[in-house]
Protein backbone atom coordinates (compact mmCIF):
# COMPACT_ATOMS: atom_id res chain seq x y z
CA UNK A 1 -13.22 -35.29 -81.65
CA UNK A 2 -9.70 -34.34 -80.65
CA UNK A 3 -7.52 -31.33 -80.74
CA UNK A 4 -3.84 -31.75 -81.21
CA UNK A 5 -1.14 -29.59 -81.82
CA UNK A 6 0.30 -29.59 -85.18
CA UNK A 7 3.18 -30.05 -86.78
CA UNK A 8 5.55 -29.68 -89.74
CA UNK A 9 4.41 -33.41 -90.91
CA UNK A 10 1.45 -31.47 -91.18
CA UNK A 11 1.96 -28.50 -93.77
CA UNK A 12 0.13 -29.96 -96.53
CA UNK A 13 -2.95 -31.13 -94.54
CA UNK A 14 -3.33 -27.62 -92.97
CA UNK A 15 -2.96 -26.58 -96.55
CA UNK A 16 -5.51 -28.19 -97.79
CA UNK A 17 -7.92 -27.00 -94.83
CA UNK A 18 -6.94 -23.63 -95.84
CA UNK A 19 -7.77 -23.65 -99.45
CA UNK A 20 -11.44 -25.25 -98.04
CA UNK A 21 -11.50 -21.97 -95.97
CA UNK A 22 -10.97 -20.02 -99.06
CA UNK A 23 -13.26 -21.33 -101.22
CA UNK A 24 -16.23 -21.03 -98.48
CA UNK A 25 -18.56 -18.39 -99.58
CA UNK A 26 -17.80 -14.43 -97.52
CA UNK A 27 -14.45 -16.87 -95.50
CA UNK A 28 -12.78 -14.04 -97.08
CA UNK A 29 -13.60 -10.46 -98.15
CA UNK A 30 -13.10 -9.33 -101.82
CA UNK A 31 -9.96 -7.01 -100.38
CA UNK A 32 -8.01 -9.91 -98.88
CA UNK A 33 -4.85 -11.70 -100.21
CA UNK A 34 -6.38 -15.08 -100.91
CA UNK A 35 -2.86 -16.39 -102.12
CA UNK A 36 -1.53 -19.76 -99.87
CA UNK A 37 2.24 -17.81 -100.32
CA UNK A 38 0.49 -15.07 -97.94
CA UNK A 39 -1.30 -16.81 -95.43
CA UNK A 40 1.91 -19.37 -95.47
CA UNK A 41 3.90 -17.13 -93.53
CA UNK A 42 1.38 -16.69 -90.75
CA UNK A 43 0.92 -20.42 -90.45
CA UNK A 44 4.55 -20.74 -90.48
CA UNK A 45 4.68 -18.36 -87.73
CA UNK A 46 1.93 -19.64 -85.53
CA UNK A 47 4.15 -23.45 -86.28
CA UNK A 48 7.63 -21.90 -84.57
CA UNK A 49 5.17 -20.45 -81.79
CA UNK A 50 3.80 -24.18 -80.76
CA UNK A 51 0.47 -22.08 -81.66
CA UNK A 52 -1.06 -24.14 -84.75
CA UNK A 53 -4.03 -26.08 -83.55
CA UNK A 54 -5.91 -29.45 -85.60
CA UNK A 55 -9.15 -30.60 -84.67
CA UNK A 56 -9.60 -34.58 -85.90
CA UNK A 57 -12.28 -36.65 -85.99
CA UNK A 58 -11.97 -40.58 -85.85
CA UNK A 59 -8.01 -39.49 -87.63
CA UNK A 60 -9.63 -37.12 -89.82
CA UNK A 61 -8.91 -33.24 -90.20
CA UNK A 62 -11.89 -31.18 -89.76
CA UNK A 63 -10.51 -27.73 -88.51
CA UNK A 64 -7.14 -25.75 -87.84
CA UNK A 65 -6.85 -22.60 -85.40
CA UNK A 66 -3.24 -21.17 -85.91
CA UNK A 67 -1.99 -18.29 -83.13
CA UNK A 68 0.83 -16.30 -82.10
CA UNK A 69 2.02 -13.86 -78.75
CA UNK A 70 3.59 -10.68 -79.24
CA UNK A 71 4.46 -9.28 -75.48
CA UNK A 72 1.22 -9.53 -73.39
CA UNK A 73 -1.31 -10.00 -76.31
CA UNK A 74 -1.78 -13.67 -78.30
CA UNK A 75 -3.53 -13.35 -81.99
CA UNK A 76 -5.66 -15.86 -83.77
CA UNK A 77 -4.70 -15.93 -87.63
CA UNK A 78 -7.10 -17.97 -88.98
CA UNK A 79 -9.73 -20.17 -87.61
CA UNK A 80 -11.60 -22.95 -89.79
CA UNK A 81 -13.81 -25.67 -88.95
CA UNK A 82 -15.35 -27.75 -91.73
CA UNK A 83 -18.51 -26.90 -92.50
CA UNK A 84 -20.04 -30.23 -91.87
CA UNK A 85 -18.16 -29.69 -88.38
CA UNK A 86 -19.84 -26.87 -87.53
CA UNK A 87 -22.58 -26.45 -84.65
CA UNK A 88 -21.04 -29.34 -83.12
CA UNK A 89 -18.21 -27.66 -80.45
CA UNK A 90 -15.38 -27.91 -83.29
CA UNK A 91 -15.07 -24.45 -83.22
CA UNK A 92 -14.94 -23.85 -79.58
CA UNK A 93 -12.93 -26.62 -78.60
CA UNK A 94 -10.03 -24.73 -81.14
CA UNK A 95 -10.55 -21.54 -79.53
CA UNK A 96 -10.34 -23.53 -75.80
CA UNK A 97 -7.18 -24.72 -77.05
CA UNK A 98 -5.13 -21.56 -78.12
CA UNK A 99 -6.87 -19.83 -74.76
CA UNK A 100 -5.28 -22.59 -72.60
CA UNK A 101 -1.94 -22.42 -74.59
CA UNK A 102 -1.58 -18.45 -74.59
CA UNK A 103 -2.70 -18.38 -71.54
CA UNK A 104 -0.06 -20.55 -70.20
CA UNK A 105 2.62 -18.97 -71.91
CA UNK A 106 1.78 -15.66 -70.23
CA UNK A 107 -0.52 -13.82 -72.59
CA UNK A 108 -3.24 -11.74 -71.10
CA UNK A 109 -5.70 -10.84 -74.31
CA UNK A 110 -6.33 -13.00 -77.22
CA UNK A 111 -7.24 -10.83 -80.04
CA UNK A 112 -8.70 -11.74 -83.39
CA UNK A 113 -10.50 -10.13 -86.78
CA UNK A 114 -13.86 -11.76 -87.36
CA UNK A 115 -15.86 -11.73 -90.61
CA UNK A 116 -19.40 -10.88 -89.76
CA UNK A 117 -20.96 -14.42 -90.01
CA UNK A 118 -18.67 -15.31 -86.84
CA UNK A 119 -19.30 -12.61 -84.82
CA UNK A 120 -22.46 -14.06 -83.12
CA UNK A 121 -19.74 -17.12 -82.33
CA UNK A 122 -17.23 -15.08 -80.73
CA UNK A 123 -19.92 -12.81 -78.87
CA UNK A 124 -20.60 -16.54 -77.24
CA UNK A 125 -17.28 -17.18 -75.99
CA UNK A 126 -17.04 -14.43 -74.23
CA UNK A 127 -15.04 -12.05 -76.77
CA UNK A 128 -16.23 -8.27 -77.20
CA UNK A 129 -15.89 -5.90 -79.66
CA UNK A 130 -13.62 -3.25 -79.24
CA UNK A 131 -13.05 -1.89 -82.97
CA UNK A 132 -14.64 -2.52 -86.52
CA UNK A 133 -12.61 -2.61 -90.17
CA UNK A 134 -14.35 -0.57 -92.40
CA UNK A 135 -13.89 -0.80 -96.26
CA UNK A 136 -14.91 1.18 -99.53
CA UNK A 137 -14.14 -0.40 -103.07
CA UNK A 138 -12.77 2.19 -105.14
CA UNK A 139 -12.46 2.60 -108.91
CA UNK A 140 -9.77 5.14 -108.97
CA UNK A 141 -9.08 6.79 -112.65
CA UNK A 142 -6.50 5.69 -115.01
CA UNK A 143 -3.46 7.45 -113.75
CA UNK A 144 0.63 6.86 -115.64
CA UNK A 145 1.85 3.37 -115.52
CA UNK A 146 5.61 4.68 -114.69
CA UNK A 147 7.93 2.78 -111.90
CA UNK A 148 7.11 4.05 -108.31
CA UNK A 149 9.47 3.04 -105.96
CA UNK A 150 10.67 5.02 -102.39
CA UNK A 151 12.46 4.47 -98.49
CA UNK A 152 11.31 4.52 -95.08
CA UNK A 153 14.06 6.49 -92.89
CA UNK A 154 13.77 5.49 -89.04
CA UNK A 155 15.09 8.60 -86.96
CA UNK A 156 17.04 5.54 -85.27
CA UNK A 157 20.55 3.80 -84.66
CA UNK A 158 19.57 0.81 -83.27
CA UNK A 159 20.39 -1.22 -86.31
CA UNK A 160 19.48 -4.60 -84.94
CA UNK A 161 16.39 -3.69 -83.50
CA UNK A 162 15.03 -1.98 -87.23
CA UNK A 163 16.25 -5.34 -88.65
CA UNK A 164 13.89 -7.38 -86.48
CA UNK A 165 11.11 -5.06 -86.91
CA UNK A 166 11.41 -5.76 -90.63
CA UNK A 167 12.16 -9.54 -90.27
CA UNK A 168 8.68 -9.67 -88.67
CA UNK A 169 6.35 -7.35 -90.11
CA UNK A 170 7.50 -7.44 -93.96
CA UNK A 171 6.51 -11.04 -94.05
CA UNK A 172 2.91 -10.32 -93.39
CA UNK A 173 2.57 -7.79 -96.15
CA UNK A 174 0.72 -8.75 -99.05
CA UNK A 175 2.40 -9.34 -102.14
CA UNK A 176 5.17 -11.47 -101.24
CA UNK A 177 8.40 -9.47 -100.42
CA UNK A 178 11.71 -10.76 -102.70
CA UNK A 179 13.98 -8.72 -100.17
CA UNK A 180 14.61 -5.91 -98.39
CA UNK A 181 17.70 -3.72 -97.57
CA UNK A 182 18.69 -1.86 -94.43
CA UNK A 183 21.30 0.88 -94.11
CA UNK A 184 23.49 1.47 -91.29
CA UNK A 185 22.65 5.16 -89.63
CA UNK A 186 23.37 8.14 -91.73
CA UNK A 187 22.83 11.66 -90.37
CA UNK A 188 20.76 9.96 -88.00
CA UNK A 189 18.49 8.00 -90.04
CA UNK A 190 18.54 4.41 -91.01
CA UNK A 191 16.56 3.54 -94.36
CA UNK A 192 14.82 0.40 -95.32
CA UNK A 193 14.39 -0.48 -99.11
CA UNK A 194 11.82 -3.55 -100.09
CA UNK A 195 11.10 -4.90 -102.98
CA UNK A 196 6.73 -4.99 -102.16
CA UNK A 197 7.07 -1.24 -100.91
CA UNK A 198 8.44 -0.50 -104.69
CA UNK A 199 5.85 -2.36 -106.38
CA UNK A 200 3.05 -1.01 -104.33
CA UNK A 201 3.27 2.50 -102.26
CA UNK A 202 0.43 2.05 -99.73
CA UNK A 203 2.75 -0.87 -98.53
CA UNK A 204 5.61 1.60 -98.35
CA UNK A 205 3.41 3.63 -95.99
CA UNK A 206 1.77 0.59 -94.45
CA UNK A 207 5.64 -0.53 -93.34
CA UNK A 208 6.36 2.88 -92.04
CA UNK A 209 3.57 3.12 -89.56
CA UNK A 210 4.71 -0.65 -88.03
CA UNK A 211 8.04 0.48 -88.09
CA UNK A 212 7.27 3.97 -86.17
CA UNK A 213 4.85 1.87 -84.08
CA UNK A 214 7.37 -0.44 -82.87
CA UNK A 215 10.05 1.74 -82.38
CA UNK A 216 8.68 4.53 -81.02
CA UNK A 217 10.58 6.48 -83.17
CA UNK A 218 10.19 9.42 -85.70
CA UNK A 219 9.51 7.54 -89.27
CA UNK A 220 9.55 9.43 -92.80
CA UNK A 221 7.98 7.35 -95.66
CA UNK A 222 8.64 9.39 -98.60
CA UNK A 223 8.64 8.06 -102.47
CA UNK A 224 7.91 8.60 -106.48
CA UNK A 225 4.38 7.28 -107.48
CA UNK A 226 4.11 6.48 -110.94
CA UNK A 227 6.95 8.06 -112.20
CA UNK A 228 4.59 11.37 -111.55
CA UNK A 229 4.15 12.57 -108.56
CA UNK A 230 6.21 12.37 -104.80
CA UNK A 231 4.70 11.70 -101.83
CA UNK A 232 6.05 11.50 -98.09
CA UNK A 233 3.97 10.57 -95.38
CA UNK A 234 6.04 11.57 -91.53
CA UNK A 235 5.07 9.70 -88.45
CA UNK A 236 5.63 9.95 -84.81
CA UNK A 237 5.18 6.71 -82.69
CA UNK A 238 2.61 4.85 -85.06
CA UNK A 239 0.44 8.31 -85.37
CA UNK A 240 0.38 10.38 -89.07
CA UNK A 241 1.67 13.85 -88.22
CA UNK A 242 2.15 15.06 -91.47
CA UNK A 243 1.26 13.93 -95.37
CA UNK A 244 2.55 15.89 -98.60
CA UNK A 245 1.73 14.41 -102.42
CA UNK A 246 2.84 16.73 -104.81
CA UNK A 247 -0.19 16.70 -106.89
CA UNK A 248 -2.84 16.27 -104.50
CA UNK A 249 -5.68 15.51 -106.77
CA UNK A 250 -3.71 12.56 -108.94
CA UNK A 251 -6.14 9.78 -108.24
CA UNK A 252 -8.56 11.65 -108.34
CA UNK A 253 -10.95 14.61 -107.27
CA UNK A 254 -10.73 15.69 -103.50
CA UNK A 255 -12.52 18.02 -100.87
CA UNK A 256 -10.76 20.95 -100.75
CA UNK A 257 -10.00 20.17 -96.79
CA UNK A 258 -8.29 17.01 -98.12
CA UNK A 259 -6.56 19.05 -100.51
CA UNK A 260 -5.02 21.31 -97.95
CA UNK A 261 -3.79 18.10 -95.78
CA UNK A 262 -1.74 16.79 -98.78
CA UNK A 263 -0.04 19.80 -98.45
CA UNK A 264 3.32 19.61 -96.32
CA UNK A 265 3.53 21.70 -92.86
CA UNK A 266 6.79 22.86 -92.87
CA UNK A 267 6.58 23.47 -88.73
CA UNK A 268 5.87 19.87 -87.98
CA UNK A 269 8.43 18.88 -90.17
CA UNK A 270 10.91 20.98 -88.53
CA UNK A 271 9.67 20.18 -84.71
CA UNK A 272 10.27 16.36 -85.54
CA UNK A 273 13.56 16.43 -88.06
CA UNK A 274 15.02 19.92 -87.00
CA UNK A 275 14.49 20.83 -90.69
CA UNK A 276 14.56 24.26 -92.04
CA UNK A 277 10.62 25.59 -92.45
CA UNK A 278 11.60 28.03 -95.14
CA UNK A 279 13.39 25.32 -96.71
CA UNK A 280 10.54 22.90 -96.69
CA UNK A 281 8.47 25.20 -97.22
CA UNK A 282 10.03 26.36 -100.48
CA UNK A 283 10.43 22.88 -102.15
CA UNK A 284 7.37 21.04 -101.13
CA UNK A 285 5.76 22.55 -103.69
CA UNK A 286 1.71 21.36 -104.79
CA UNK A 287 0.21 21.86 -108.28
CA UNK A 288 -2.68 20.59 -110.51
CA UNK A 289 -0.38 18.24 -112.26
CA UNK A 290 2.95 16.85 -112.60
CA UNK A 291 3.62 19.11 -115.37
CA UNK A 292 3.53 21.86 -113.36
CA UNK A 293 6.23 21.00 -111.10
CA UNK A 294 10.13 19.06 -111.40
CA UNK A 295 10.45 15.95 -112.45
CA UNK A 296 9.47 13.66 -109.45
CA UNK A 297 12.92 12.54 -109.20
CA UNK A 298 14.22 15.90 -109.08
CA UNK A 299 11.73 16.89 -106.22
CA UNK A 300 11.86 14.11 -104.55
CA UNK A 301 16.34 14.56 -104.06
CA UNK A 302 15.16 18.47 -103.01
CA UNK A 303 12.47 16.92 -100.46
CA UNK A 304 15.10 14.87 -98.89
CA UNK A 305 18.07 16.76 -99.03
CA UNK A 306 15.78 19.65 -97.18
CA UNK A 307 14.81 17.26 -94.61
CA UNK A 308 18.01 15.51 -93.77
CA UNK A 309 17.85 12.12 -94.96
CA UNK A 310 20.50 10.33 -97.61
CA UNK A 311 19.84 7.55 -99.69
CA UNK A 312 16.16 8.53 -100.98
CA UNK A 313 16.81 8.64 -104.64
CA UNK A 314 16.51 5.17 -105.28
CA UNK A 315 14.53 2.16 -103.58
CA UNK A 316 15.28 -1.42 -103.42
CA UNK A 317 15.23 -2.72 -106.96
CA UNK A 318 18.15 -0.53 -107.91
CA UNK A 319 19.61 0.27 -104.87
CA UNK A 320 23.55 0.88 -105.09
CA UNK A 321 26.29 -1.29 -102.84
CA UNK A 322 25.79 0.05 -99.56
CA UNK A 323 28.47 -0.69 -97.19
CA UNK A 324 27.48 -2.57 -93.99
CA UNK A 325 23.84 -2.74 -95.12
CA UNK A 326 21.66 -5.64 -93.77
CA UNK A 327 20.31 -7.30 -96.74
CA UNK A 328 17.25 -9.66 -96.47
CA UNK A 329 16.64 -12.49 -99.10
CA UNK A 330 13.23 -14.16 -99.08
């Protein structure tokens, strides 16, 4: 058995290892993006990186290991050794290699996620747990069916930098990104538009916290779900500081200690965007239902004109010319 590096001769025979991987029984959890357009983009990643791993035995594929480095710390993607492989060293012998590589290229942690079948594997080679993924399946109620769509505004000027935040991280969001937009500063904030924050709002938020993360910056996420209700989520170097949805209750019944988080905190919002409190306070209004308040679009222009940021009332689908925007094609 050997392990080789990989190349881009060898796309379709790491593609056909992965759809093996998918099809074993618990290789993925119900909640993961089983689609090879998704998982492409890692193993394209971990292919630029020198980081994509085959194991072969007598000239036959058996296994693929595919990793990355970001700074000090290297990350395993995916991991698969056929199953007629396994319990034979296939599996180590992957991770041996992308140790030896990362380590050589000056990483000093490998870090991976693990489905619970494997963990008894990794505990072997020496890796440790240090957090665990826990998930609920929800059956939220029917809620309206109208276009949600929103912008994240970076508290940034550094143009170039938010551009290669985006080029990195939107790829990895499920769903398959058609583009994304990037304005130049305005009033201090720069906003990004993209097209899988539109179509699905946790990924708006999702985006937001990797952009605040990796920045270090102040980060608004704020948006129209379902043509109903607004929501804006404000972070501070990766961490949540403040959450407002207009209708807190929308998807459903809440504790009433949830209920009072939804609602905005006009002093935070102030402390981190120099905002007016009273102003805040006066338009980031809560109710019982949409019908009770403005039309989302109308509260949503208030929300951001109170806080300071242009270019909210629209996202990426049917965003306007924008002069010496970055625009991203995918």
């Amino acid at each position: 058995m050997t392990i080789r590096h990989a190349t881009a001769a060898d796309r379709e025979l790491v593609r056909a290892l992965w759809e093996e991987f998918v099809g074993d029984v618990g290789a993925l959890p119900a909640w993961a993006d089983a689609r090879w357009e998704s998982a492409s983009e890692e193993i394209e990643r971990a292919l630029d990186a020198n980081g994509l791993f085959v194991a072969e035995r007598e000239g036959e594929a058996v296994g693929f290991a595919s990793a990355w480095i970001d700074g000090h710390i290297a990350n395993v993607g995916d991991l698969f050794v056929r199953e007629s492989e396994r319990r034979h060293g296939t599996g180590k012998a992957l991770v041996e290699a992308v140790v030896e590589n990362m380590r050589a290229r000056g990483a000093a942690y490998l870090r991976l996620n693990a489905n619970l079948e494997a963990l008894a594997f990794y505990d072997r080679l020496g890796f440790r747990e240090e957090s665990r993924n826990l998930v609920l399946s929800l059956e939220l109620r029917e809620v309206g069916s109208g276009r949600s769509f929103g912008a994240i505004h970076v508290q940034s000027d550094d143009l170039p930098a938010i551009e290669r935040a985006v080029r990195q991280f939107v790829p990895r969001l499920p769903g398959a990104s058609q583009g994304s937009l990037i304005s130049p500063p305005r009033n201090g904030w720069i906003a990004v538009y993209d097209d899988v924050c539109d179509r699905d709002p946790t990924m708006l938020r999702r985006l937001a916290r990797e952009l605040s993360d990796r920045m270090g910056a102040v980060v608004l996420a704020l948006g129209v779900e379902q043509d109903e209700v607004v929501r804006f989520v404000l972070l501070d170097r990766g961490g949540v500081v403040d959450e407002y949805l207009s209708v807190p209750e929308h998807y459903g019944p809440l504790p009433p200690g949830d209920v009072i988080g939804l609602a905005a905190n006009p002093r935070v919002v102030n402390r981190l965007t120099g905002a007016d409190p009273a102003e805040v306070r006066a338009v980031a209004r809560t109710a019982g239902s949409p019908s009770e308040l403005p039309p989302a679009q109308e509260l949503l222009a208030d929300l951001a004109r109170a806080i300071g940021v242009e270019g909210a009332e629209h996202g990426w689908v049917d965003a306007p010319a924008i002069p010496d925007a970055v625009v991203v094609e995918r």
